[in-house]
Protein backbone atom coordinates (compact mmCIF):
# COMPACT_ATOMS: atom_id res chain seq x y z
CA UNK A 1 0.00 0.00 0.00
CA UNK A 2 1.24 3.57 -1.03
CA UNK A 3 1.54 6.46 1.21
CA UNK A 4 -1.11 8.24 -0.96
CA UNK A 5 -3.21 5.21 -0.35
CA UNK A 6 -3.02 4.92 3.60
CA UNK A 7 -4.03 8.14 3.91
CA UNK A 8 -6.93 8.06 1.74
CA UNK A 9 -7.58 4.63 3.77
CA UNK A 10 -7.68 6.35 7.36
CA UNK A 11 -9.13 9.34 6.00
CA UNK A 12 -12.47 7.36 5.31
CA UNK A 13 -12.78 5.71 8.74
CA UNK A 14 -15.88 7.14 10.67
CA UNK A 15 -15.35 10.38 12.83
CA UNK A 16 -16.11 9.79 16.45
CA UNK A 17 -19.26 11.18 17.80
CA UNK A 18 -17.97 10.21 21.92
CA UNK A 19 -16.91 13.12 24.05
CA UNK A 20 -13.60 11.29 25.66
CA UNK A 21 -11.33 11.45 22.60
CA UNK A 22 -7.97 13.69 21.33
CA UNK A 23 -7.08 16.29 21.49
CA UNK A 24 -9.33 16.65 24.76
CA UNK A 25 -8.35 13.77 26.01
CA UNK A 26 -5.49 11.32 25.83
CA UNK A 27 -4.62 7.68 27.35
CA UNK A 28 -1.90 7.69 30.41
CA UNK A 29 -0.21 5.10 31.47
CA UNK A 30 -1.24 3.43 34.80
CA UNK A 31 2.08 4.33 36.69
CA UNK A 32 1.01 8.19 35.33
CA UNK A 33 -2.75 7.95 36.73
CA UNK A 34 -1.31 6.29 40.14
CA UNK A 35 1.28 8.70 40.33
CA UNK A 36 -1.17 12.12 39.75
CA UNK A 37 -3.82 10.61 41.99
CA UNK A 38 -6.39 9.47 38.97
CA UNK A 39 -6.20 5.79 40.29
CA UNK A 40 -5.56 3.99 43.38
CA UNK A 41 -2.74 1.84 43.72
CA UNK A 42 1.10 1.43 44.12
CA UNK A 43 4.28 0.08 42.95
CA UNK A 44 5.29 -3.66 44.20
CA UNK A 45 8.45 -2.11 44.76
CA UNK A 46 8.61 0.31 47.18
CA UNK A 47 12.22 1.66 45.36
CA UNK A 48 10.23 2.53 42.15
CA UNK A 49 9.83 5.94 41.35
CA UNK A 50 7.91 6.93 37.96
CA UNK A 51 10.06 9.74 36.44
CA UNK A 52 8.09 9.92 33.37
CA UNK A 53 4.95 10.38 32.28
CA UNK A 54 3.68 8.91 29.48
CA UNK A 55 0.03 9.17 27.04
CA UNK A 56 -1.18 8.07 23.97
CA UNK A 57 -3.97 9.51 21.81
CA UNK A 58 -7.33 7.80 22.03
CA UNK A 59 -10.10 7.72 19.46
CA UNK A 60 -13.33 5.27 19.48
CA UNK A 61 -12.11 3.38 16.80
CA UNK A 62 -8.95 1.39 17.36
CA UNK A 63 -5.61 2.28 15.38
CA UNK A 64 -5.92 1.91 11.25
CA UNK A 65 -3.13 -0.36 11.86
CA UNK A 66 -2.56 -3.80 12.79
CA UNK A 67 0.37 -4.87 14.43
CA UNK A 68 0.62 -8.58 15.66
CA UNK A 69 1.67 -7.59 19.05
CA UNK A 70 -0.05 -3.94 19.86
CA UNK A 71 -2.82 -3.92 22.20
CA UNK A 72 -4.04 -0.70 19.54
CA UNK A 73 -4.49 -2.99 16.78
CA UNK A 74 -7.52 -2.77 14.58
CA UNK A 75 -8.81 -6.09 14.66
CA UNK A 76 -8.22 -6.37 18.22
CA UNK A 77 -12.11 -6.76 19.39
CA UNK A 78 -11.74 -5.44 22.83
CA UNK A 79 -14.09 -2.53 23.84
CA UNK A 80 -12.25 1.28 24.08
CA UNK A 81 -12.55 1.18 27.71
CA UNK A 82 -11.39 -2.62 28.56
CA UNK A 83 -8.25 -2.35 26.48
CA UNK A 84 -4.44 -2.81 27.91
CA UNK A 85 -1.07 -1.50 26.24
CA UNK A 86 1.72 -3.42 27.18
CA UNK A 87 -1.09 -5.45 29.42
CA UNK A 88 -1.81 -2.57 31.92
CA UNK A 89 -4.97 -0.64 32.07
CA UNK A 90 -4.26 2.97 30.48
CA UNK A 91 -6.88 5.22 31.47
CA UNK A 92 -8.79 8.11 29.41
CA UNK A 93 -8.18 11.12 31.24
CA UNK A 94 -8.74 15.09 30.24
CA UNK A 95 -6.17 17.02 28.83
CA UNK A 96 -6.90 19.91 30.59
CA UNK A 97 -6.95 17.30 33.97
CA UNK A 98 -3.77 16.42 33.57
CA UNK A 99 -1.75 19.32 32.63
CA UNK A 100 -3.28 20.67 36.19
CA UNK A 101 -2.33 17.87 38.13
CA UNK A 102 1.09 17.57 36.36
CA UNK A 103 1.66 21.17 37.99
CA UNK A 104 0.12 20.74 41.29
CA UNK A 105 0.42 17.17 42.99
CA UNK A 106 4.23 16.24 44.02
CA UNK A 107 5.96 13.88 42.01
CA UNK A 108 9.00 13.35 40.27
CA UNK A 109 7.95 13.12 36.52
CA UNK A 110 10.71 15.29 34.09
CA UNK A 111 9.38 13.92 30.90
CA UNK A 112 6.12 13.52 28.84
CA UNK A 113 6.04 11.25 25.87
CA UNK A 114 3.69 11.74 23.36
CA UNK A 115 2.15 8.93 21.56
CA UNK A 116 0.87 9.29 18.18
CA UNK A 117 -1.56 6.38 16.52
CA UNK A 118 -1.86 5.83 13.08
CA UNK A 119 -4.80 7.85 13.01
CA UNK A 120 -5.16 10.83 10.68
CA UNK A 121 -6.24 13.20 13.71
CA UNK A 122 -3.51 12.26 15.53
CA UNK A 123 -0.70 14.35 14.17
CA UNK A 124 -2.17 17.31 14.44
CA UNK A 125 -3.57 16.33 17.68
CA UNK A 126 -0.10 15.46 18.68
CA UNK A 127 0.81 18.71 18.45
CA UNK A 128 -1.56 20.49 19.77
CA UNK A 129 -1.06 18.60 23.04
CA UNK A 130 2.63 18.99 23.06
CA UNK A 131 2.24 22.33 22.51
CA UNK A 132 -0.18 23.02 25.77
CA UNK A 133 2.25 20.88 28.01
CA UNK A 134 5.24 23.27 26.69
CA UNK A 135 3.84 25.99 27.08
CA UNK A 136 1.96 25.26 30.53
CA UNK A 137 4.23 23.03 32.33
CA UNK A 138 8.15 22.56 32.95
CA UNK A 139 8.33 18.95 31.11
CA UNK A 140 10.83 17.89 29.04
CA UNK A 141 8.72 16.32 25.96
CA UNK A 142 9.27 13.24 23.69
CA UNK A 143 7.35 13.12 20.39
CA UNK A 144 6.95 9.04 19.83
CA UNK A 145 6.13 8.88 16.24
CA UNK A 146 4.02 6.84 13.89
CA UNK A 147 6.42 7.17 10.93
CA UNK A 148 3.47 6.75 8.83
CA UNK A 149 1.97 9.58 9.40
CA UNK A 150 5.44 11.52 8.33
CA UNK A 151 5.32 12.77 4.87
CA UNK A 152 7.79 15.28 4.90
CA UNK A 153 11.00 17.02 6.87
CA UNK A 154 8.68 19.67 7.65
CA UNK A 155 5.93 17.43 9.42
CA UNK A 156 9.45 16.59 12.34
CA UNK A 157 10.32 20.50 12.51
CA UNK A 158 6.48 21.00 13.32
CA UNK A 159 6.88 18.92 16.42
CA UNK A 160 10.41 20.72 17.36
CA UNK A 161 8.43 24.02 16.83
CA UNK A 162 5.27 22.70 19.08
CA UNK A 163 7.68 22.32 22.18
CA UNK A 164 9.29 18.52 21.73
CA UNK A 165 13.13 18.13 22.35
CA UNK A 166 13.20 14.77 21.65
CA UNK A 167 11.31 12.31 18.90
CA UNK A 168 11.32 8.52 19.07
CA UNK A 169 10.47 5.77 16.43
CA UNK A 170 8.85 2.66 17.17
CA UNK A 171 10.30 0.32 14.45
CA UNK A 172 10.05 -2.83 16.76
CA UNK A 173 10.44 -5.18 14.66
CA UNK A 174 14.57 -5.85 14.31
CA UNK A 175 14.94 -6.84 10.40
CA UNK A 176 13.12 -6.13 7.23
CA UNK A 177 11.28 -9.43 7.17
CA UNK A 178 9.92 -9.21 10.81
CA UNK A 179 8.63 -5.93 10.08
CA UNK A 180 6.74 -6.61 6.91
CA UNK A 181 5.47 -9.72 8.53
CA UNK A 182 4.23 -8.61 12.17
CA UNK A 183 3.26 -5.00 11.13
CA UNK A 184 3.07 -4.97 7.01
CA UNK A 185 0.71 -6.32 4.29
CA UNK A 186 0.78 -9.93 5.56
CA UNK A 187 -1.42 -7.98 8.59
CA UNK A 188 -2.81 -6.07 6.19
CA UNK A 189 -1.17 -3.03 7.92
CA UNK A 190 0.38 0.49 6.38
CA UNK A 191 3.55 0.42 8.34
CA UNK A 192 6.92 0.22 5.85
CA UNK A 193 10.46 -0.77 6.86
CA UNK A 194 12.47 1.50 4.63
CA UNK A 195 9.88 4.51 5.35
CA UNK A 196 10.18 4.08 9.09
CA UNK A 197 14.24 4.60 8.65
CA UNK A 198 13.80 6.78 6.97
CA UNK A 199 11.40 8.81 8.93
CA UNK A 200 14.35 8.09 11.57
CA UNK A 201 17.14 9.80 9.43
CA UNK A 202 15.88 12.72 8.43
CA UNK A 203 14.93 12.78 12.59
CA UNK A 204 18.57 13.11 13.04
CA UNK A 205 18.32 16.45 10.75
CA UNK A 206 15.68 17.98 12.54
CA UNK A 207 16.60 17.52 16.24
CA UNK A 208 20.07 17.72 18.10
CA UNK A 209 22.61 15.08 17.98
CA UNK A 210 21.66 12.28 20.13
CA UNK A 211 18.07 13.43 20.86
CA UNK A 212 16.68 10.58 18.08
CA UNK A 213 15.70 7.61 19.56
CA UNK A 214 14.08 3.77 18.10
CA UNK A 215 12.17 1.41 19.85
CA UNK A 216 13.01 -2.06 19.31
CA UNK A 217 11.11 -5.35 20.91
CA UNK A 218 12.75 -7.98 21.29
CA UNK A 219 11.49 -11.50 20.99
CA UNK A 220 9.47 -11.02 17.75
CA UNK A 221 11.50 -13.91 15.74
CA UNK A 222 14.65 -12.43 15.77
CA UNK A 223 18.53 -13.58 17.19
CA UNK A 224 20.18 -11.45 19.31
CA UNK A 225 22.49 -10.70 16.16
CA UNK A 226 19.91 -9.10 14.34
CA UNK A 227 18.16 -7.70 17.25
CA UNK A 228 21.90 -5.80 17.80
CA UNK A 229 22.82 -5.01 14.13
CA UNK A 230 19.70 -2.98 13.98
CA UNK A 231 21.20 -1.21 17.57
CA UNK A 232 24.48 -1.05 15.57
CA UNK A 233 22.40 0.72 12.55
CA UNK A 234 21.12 3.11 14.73
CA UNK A 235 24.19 3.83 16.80
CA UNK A 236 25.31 4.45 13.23
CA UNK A 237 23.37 7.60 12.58
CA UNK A 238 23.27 8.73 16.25
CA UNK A 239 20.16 7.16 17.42
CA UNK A 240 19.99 5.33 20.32
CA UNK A 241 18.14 2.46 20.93
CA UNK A 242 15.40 1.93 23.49
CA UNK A 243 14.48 -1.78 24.21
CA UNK A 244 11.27 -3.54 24.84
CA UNK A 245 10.53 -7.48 25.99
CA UNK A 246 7.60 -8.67 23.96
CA UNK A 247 5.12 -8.99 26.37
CA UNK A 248 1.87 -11.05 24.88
CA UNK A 249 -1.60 -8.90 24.62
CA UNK A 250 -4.63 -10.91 24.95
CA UNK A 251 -6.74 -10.99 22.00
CA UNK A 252 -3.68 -10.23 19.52
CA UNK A 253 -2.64 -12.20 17.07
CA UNK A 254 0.38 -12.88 18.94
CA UNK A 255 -2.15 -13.37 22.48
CA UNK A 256 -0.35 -16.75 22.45
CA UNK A 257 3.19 -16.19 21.51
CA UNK A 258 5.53 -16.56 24.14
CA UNK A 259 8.07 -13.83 25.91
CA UNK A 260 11.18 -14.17 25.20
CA UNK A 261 13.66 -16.41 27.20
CA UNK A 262 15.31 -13.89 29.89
CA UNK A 263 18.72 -15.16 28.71
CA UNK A 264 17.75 -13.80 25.61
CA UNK A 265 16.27 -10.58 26.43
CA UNK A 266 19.48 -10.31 29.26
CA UNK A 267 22.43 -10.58 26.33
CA UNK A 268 20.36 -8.12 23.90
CA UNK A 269 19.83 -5.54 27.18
CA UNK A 270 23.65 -6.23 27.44
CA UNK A 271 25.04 -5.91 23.95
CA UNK A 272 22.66 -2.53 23.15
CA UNK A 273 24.26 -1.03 26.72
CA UNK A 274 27.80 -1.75 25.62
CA UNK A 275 27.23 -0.32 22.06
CA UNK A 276 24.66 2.38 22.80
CA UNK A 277 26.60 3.45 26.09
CA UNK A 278 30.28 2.75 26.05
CA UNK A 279 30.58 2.91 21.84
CA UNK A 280 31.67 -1.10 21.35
CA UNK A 281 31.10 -1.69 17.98
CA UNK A 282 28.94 -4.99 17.39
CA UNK A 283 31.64 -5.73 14.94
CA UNK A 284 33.63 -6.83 17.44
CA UNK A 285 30.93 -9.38 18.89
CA UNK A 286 30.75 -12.81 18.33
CA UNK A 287 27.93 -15.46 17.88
CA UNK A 288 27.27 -18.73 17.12
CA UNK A 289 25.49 -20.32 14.32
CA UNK A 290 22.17 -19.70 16.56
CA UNK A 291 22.83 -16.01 16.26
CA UNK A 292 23.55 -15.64 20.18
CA UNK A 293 25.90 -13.94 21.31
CA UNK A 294 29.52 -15.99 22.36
CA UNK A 295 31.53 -12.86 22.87
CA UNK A 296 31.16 -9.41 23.49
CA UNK A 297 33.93 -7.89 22.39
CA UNK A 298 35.20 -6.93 25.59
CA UNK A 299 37.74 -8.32 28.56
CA UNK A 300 36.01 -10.57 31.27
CA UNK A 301 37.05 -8.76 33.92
CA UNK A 302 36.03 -5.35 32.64
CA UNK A 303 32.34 -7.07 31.77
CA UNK A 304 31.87 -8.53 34.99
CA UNK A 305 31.97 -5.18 36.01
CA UNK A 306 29.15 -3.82 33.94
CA UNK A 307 27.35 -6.44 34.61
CA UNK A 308 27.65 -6.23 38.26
CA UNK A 309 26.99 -2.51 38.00
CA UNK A 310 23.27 -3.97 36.57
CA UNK A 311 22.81 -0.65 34.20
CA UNK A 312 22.38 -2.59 31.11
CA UNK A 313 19.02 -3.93 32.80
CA UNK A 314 17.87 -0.69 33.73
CA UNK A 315 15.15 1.05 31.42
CA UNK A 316 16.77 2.57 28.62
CA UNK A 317 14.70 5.79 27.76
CA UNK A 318 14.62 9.49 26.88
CA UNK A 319 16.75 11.62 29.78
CA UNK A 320 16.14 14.44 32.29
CA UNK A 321 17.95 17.55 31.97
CA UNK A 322 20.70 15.64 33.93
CA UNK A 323 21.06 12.90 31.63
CA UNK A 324 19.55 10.08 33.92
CA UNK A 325 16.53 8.40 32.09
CA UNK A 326 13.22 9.98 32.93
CA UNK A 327 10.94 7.60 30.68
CA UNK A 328 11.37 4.21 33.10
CA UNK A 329 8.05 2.37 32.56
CA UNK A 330 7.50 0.39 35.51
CA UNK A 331 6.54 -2.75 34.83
CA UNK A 332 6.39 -1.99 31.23
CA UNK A 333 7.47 -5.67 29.95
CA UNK A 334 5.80 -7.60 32.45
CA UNK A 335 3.48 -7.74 35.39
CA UNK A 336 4.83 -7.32 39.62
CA UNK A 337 4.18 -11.01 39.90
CA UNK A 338 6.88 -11.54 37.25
CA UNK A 339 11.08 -11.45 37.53
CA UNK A 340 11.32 -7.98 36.27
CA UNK A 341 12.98 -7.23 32.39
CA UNK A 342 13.53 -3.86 32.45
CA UNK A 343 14.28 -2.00 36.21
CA UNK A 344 12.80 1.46 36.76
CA UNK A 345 15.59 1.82 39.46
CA UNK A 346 18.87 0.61 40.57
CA UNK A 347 19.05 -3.07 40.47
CA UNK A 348 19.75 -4.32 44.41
CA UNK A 349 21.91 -7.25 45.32
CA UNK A 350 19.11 -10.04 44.77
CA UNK A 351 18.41 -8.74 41.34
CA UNK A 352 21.98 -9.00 40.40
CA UNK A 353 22.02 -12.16 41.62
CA UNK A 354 19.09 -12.75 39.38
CA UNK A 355 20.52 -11.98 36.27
CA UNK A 356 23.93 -13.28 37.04
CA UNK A 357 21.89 -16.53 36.30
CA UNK A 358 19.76 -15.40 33.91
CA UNK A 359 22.36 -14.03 31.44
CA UNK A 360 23.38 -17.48 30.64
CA UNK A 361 20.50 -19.56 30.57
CA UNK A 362 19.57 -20.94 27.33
CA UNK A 363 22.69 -20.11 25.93
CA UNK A 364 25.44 -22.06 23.66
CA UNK A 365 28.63 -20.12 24.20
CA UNK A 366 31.83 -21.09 24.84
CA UNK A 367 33.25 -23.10 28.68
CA UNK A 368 35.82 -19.96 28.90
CA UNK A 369 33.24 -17.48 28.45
CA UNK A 370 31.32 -19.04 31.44
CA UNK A 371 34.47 -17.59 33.98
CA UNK A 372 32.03 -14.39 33.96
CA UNK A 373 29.56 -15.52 35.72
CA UNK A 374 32.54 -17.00 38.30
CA UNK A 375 33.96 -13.78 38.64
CA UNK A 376 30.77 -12.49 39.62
CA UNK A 377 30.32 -15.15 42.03
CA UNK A 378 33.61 -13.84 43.93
């Protein structure tokens, strides 16, 4: 399907005739409504603290598109207000609502993210909503992107001019095949691996160095090699890379599909630290004929000490004006119950011990490389 096409295809779709919709109103995440006081609740951590704050437009019909995974996706027959993203309730809340609270109850949020759909209101709505947050409170402000609805350099400079300082691209998918196949015509979805990257490079002409950003899930089909080539491609063109666990979405066609193994996610949260982070090339990685990695391109000693440090397994997100990553989605790859993917805070000695054991489970590498995991033990 053709740009020109998609847009006359979304452009058709019914208008909404229900009061709670964008630009009014906009989805928040469940840590956001906890944290401003519009639901009841806490973290099962007592050392999480949400630092950002993140919302997603909302219309009554679901997103024109139809990503395998995505708790938006059109065929996805779950009513407006029963569905989950990322399998947590995200409440509709006012605009105006929010923007008050987001001034006037304590917290720590120093980010807002942005969330487009692939709706054709929701550009514009975007904008309009980043706009009132810029202007009206002291956020920093993400722009996350449906690339689809980018036509032009001009449509990225609108949301630098509206008050963003930062844009992110949800590719997800880690290689050209996955992408067609979870979010292209085989789902009879809009979404285009060459225009998303591209949508990402002319990003990187638009916005400061190092303010671009991709999301990438892994556990979609994909080895850790590709998963970390497409970090490596980003890295590339000075985009970093923000990483997801697939986390399954009931009534999806991937409802069924199951997470990733946590050795898995573990070595792709390690090798997109080490190349996003501390600039080692995945060039000088190894990996097997399994596509996992066997090496990582640096000494034992020196990764037993970032891997002891646990940042790798912290959230990797868009920063505060300190640097330190405001967008940390707690509990955004798996539910409290669950050993926890991605930590919104500093990883304690249990949790290290955790993925000391975790990093090499399911995992074919070589008997010398397993001396990391006794170093750590020391």
């Amino acid at each position: 399907m053709n740009d020109d096409a998609y847009r006359h295809q979304i452009e058709l779709r019914p208008q909404p005739h229900v009061a709670h919709e964008s630009p009014t109103h906009v989805m928040t995440s469940l840590a956001g409504a906890i944290t401003l006081g519009f639901e009841k609740g806490k973290f099962a951590r007592p050392e999480t603290v949400l630092r950002g704050l993140n919302i997603l437009m909302t219309y009554q019909e679901n997103c024109v598109a139809n990503c395998s995974y995505c708790g938006m996706s059109r065929e996805r027959r779950v009513p407006r207000e029963d569905a989950t993203f990322i399998r947590v309730k995200w409440p509709i809340v006012a605009v105006d609502d929010l923007i008050e609270r987001s001034v006037q109850v304590p917290h720590q949020m120093r980010r807002l993210c942005v969330g487009m759909l692939a709706n054709h209101q929701s550009f514009d709505h975007s904008l309009q909503i980043i706009r009132q947050f810029h202007e009206r409170t002291p956020l920093l402000i993400s722009g996350l992107i449906t690339a689809s609805l980018i036509k032009k350099r001009d449509d990225l400079q609108k949301i630098r001019d509206a008050g963003a300082d930062r844009v992110d691209i949800a590719i997800d998918a880690a290689t050209p095949a996955l992408f067609e196949k979870h979010r292209g015509r085989p789902v009879k979805g809009p979404h285009r691996w060459e225009h998303f990257w591209w949508v990402t490079e002319e990003a990187t002409k638009v916005f400061e160095p190092g303010t671009v950003g991709i999301h990438l899930v892994a556990g979609l089909g994909e080895t850790e090699q590709e998963l970390l080539e497409a970090c490596q491609k980003a890295q590339d063109m000075n985009v970093v890379t923000h990483l997801f666990s697939f986390n399954p979405e009931p009534s999806t066609l991937l409802g069924d599909y199951p997470q990733p193994s946590m050795g898995h996610y573990r070595r792709c949260q390690l090798g997109r630290y080490l190349v996003n982070e501390l600039g080692v090339s995945v060039h000088q990685f190894r990996f097997n004929a399994q596509g996992q990695v066997i090496d990582f391109g640096v000494d034992l000693d020196v990764l037993a000490r970032i891997i002891e440090s646990g940042q790798p397994f912290m959230t990797s997100g868009c920063p505060d004006e300190q640097g330190e990553t405001a967008c940390n989605r707690p509990y955004g790859n798996g539910r409290p119950s669950e050993k926890i993917r991605n930590f919104a805070f500093q990883p304690g000695p249990q949790d290290i011990q955790d993925i000391r054991a975790q990093l090499w489970t399911d995992w074919a590498g070589e008997d010398i490389y397993q001396e990391v995991g006794h170093e750590l033990e020391r």
